[in-house]
Each structure stands twice: as structure tokens, then as C-alpha cells.
N, C-alpha and C. Protein backbone atom coordinates (compact mmCIF):
# COMPACT_ATOMS: atom_id res chain seq x y z
N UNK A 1 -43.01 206.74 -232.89
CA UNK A 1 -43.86 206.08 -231.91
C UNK A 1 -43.11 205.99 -230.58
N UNK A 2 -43.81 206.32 -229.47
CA UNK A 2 -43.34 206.52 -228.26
C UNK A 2 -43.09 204.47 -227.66
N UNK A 3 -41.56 204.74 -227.42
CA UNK A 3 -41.92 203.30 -226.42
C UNK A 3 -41.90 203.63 -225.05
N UNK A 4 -42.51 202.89 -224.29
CA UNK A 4 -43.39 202.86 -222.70
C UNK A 4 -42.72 201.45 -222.51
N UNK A 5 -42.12 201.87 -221.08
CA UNK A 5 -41.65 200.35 -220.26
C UNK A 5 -42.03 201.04 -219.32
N UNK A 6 -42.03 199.94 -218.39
CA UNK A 6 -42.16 199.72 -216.67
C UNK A 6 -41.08 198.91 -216.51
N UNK A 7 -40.30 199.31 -215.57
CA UNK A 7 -39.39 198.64 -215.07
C UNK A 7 -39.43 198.42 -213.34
N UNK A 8 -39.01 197.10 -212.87
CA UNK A 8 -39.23 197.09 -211.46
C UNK A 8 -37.66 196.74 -211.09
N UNK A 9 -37.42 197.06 -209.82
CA UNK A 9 -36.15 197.21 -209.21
C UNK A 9 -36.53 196.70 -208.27
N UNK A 10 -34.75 196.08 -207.53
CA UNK A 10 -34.82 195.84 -206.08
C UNK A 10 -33.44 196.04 -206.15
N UNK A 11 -33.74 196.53 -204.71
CA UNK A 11 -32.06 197.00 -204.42
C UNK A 11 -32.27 197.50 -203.11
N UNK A 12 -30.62 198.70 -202.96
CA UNK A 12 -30.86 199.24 -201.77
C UNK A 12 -30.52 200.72 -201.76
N UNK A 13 -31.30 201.09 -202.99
CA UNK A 13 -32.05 202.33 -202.67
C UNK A 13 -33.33 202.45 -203.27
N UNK A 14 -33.93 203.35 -203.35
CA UNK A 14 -35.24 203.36 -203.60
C UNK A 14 -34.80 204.01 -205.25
N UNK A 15 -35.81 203.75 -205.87
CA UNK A 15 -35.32 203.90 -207.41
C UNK A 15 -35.79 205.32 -208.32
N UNK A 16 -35.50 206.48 -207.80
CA UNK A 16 -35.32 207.41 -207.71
C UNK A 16 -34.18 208.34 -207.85
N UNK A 17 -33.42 207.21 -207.35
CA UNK A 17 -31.98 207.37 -206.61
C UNK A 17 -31.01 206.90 -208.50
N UNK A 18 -30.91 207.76 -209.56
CA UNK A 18 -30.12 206.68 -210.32
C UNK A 18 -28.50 206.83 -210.54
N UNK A 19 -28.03 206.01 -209.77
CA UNK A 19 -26.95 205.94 -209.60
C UNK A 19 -26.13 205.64 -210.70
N UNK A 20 -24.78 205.43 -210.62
CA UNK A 20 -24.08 205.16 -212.03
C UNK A 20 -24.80 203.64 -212.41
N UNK A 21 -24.92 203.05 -211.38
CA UNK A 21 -25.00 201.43 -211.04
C UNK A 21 -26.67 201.21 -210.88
N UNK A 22 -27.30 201.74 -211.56
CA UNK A 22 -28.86 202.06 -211.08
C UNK A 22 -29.28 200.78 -211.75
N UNK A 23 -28.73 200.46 -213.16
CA UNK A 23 -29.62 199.51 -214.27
C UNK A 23 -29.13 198.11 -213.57
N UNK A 24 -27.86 197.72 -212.84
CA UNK A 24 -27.97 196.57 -211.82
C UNK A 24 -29.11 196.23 -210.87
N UNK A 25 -29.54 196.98 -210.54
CA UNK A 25 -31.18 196.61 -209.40
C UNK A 25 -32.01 196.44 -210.46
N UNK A 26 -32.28 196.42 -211.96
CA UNK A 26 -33.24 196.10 -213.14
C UNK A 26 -33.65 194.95 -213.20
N UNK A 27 -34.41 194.17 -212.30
CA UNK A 27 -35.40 192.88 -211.95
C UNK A 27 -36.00 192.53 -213.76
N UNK A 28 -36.51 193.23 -213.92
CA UNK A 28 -37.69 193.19 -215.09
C UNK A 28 -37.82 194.29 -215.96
N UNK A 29 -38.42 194.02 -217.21
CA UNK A 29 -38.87 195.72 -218.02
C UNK A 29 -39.79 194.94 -218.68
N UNK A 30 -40.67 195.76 -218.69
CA UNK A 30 -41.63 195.39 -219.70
C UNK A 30 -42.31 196.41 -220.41
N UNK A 31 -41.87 196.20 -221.72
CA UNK A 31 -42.34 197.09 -223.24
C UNK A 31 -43.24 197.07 -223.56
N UNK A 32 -43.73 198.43 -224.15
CA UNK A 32 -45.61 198.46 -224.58
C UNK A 32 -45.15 199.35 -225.44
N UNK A 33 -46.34 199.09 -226.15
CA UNK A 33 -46.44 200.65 -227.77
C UNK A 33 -47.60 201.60 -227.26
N UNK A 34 -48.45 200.49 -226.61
CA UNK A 34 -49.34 201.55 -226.18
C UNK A 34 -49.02 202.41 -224.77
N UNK A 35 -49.60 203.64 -224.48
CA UNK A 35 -49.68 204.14 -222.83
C UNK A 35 -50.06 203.29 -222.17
N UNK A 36 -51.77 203.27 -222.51
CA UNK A 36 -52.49 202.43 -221.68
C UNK A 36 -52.22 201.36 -221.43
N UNK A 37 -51.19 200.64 -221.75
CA UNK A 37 -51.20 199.17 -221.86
C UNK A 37 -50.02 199.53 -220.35
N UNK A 38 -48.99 200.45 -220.49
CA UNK A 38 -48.07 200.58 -219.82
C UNK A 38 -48.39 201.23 -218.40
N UNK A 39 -49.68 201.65 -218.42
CA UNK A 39 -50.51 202.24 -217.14
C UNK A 39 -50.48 201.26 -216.57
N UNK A 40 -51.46 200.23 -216.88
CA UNK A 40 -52.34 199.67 -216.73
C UNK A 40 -51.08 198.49 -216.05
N UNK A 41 -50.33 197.93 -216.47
CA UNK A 41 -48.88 197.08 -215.91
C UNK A 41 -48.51 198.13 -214.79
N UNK A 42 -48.25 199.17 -214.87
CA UNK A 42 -47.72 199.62 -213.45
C UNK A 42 -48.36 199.89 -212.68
N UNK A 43 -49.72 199.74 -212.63
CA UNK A 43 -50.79 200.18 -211.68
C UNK A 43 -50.73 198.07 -211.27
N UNK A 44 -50.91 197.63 -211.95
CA UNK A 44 -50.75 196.19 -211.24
C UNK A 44 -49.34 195.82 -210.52
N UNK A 45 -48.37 196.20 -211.11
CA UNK A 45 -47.43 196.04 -210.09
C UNK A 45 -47.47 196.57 -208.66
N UNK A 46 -47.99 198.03 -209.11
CA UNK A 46 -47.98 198.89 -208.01
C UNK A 46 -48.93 198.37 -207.01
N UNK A 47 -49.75 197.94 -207.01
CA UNK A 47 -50.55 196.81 -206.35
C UNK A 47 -50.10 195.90 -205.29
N UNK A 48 -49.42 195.70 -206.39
CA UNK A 48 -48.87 194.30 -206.02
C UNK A 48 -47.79 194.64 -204.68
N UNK A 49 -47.20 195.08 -205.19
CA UNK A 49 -46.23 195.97 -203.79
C UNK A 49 -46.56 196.61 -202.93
N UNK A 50 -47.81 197.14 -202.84
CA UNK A 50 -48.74 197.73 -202.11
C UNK A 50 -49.11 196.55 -200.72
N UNK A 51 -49.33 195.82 -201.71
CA UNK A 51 -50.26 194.16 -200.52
C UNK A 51 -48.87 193.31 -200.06
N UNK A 52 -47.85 193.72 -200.32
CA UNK A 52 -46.89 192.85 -200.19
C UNK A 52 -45.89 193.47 -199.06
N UNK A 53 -45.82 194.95 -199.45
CA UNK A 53 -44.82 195.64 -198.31
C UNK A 53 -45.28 196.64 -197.51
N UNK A 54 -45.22 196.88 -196.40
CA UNK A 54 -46.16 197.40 -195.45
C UNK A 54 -45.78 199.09 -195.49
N UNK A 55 -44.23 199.66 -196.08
CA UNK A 55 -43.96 201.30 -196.15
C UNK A 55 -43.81 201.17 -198.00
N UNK A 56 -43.96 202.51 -197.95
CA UNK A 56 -44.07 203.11 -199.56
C UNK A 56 -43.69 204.57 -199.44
N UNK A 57 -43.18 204.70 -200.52
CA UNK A 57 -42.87 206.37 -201.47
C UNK A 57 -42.89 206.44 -202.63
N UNK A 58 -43.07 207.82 -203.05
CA UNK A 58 -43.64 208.11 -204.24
C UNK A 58 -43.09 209.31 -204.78
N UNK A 59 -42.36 209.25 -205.55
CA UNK A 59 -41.80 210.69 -206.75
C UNK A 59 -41.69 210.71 -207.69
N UNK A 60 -42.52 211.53 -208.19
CA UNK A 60 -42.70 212.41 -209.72
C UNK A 60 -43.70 211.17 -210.18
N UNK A 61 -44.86 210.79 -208.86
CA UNK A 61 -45.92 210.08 -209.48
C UNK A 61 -45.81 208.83 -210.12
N UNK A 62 -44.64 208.70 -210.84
CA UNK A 62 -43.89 207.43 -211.15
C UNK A 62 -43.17 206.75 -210.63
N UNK A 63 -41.94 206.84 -210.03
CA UNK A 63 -41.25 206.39 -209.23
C UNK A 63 -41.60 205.74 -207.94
N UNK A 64 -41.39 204.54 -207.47
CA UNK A 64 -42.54 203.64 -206.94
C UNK A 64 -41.67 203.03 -205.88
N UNK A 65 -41.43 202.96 -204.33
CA UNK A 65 -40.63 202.19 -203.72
C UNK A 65 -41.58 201.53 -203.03
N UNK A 66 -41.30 200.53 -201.79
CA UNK A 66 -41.60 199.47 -201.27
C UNK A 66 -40.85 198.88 -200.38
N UNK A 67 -40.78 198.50 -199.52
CA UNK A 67 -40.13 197.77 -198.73
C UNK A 67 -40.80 197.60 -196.93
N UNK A 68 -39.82 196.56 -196.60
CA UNK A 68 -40.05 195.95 -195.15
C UNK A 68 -39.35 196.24 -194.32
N UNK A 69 -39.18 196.63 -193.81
CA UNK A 69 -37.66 196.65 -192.44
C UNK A 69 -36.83 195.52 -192.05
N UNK A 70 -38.03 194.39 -192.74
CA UNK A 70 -36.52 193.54 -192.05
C UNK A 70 -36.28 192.60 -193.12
N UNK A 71 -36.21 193.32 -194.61
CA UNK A 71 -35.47 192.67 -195.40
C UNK A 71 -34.73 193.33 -195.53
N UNK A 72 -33.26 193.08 -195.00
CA UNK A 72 -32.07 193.60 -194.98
C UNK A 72 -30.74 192.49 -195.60
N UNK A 73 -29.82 193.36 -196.08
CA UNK A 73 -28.83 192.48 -196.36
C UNK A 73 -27.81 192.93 -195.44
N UNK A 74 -26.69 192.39 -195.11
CA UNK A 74 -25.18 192.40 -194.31
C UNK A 74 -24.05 193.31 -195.24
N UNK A 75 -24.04 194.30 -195.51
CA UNK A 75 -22.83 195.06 -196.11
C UNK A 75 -21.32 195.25 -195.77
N UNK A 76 -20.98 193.98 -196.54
CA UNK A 76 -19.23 194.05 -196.26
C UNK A 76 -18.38 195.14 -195.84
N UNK A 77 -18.38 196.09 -197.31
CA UNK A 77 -17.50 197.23 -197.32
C UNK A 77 -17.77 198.21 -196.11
N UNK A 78 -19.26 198.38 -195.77
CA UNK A 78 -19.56 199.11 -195.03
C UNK A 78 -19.88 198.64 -193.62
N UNK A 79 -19.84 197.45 -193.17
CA UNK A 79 -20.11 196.54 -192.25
C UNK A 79 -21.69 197.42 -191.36
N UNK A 80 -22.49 197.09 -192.09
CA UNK A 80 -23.79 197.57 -191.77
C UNK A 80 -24.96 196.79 -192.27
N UNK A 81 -25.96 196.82 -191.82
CA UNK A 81 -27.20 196.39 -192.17
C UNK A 81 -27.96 197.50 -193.24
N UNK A 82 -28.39 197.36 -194.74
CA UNK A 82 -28.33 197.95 -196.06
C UNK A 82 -29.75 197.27 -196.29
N UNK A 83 -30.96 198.50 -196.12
CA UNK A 83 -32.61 198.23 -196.24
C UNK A 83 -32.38 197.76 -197.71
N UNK A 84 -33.49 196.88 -198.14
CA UNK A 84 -33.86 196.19 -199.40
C UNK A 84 -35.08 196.82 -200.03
N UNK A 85 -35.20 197.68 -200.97
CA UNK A 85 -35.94 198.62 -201.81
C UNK A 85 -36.41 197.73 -203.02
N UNK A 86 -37.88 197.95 -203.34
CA UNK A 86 -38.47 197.37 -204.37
C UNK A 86 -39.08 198.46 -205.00
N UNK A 87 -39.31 198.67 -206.03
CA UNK A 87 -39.00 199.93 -206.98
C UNK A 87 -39.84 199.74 -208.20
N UNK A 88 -40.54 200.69 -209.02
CA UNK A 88 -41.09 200.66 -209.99
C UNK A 88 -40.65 202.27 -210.77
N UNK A 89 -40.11 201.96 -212.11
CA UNK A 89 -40.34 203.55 -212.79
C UNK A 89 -40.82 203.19 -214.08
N UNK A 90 -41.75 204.40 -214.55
CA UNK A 90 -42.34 204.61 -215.58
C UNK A 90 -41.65 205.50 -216.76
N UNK A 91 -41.16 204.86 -217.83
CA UNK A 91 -40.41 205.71 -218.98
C UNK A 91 -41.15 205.56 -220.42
N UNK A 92 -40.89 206.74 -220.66
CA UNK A 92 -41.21 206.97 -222.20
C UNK A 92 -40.15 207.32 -222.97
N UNK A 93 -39.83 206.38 -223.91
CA UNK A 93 -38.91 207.01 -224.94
C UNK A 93 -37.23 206.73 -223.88
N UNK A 94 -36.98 205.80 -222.83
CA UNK A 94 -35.98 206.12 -221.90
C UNK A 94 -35.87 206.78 -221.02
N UNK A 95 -37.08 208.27 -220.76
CA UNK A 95 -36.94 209.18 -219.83
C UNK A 95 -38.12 209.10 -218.99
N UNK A 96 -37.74 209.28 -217.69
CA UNK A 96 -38.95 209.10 -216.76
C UNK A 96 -40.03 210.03 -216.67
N UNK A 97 -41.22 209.15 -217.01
CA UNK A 97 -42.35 210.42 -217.70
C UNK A 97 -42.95 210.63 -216.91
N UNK A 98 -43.57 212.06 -216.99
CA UNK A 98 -44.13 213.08 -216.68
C UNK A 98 -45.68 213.32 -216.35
N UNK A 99 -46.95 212.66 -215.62
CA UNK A 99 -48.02 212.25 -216.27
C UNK A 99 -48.26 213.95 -215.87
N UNK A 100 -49.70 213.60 -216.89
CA UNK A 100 -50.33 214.55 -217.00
C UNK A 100 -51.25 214.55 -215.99
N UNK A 101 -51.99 215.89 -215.68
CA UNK A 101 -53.19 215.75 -214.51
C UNK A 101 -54.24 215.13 -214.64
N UNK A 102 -54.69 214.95 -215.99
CA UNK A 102 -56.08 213.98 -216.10
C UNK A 102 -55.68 212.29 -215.93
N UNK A 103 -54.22 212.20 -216.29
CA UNK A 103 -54.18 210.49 -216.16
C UNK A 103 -53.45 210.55 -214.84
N UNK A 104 -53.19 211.37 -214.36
CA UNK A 104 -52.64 211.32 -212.61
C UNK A 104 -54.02 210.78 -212.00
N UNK A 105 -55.04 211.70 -212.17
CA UNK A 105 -56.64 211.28 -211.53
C UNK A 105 -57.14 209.68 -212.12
N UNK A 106 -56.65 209.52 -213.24
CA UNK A 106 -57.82 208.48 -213.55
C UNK A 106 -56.23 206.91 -213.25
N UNK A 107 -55.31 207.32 -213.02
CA UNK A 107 -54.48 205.82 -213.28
C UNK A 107 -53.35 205.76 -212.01
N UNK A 108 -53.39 207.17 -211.71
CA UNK A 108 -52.40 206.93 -210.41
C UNK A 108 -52.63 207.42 -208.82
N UNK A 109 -53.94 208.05 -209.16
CA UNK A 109 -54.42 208.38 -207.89
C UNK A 109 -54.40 207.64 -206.87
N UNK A 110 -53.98 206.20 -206.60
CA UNK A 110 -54.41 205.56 -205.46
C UNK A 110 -52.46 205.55 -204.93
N UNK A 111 -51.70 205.89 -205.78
CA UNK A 111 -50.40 206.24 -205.28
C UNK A 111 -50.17 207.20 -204.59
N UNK A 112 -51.11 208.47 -204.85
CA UNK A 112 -51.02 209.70 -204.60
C UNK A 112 -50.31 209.71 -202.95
N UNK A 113 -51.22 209.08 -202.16
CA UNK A 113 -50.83 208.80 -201.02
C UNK A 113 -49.63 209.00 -200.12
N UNK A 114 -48.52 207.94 -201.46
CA UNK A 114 -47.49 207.80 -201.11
C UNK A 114 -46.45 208.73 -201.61
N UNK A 115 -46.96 209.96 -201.65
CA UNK A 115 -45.82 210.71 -202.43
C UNK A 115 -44.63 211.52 -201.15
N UNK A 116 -43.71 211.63 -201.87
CA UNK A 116 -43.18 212.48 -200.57
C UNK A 116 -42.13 213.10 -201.43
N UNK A 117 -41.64 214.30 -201.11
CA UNK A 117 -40.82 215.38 -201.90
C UNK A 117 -39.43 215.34 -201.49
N UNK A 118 -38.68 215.21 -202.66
CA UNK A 118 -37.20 215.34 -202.70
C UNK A 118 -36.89 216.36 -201.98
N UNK A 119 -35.58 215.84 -201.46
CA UNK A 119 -34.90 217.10 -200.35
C UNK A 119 -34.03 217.84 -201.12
N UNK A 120 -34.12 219.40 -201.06
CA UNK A 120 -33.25 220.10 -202.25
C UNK A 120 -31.73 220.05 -201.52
């Protein structure tokens, strides 16, 4: 049986990005047995971040950022101002899944929007 989480992030990169240090920005997870149940939670989060932060991106349809410009933190090491990223990814089984084209149309289409393509 496949397990399905949603996990939401905040940090300061967009959560895409998985760094050695990636599971530190891990706000929340939340476990489902079912898909639908696990759609259906990240389409409400995704929402939710939608009405809340005014820029967005989007990769591999799952991967979900968010943020404001002027939630920033003060970076010591780097003595800089370090954007604050709010983040959603979709996993199956641990690995970030893959949707298919019929549940791209019917569960994530209103993300579509926000997609934008990795730089090779």
C-alpha cells in the first residue's frame, strides 16, 4: 500500500531545492492511505498559500512555493537579507510524485499557473 504525505515547509529556499538540511524547514506532514485524501489536503493548503502570499512557483506540479518580499530574515554568516519560502511537496512512498495527466486536470490545474522550469 502506497503511503501519501503532504508536507509543508518554510524556509529559505523554495522546496524544490533538497538540500542536505532540507527535512529542517519540515513545518508539518500529513499521512494518508488514500490519494484522494492526499490531493485533496494539498489542494487546501495550496489555497491557502495562494490567499496568503502574493508570488508563487511551481515544479513537477507538486512542489509548491509561496512567499512575500518582505518576510525576510537577517543572515549572520552571510550578513544579508535571506527571502522566507513557504513550500508544499507531494510524496508517495517518500518520493516526490509524479501526477498523472488526468489528475493534473481534475486536482492541480489551478496551480498550473504557477509553474516555472528548472534551469539546466
Amino acid at each position: 500500500m502506497t503511503e501519501w504525505t503532504v508536507i509543508k515547509t518554510k524556509g529559505e529556499y523554495e522546496p524544490w531545492w533538497f538540500f542536505e538540511d532540507w527535512e529542517e524547514t519540515v513545518l508539518d506532514r500529513f499521512c494518508f492511505e488514500e490519494k484522494e485524501e492526499a490531493f485533496r489536503k494539498y489542494q487546501i493548503l495550496a489555497e491557502d498559500l495562494i490567499q496568503n502570499y502574493p508570488h508563487h512557483a511551481l515544479k513537477k506540479q507538486v512542489l509548491f512555493a509561496a512567499w512575500n518580499e518582505e518576510e525576510i530574515e537577517y543572515c549572520e554568516d552571510c550578513e544579508d537579507d535571506i527571502q522566507t519560502f513557504h513550500g508544499l511537496i507531494l510524496m508517495a512512498d517518500g518520493i516526490v510524485y509524479a501526477p498523472q495527466p488526468e489528475e493534473i486536470n481534475v486536482w492541480f490545474s489551478e496551480l498550473a499557473a504557477f509553474e516555472t522550469k528548472l534551469a539546466d
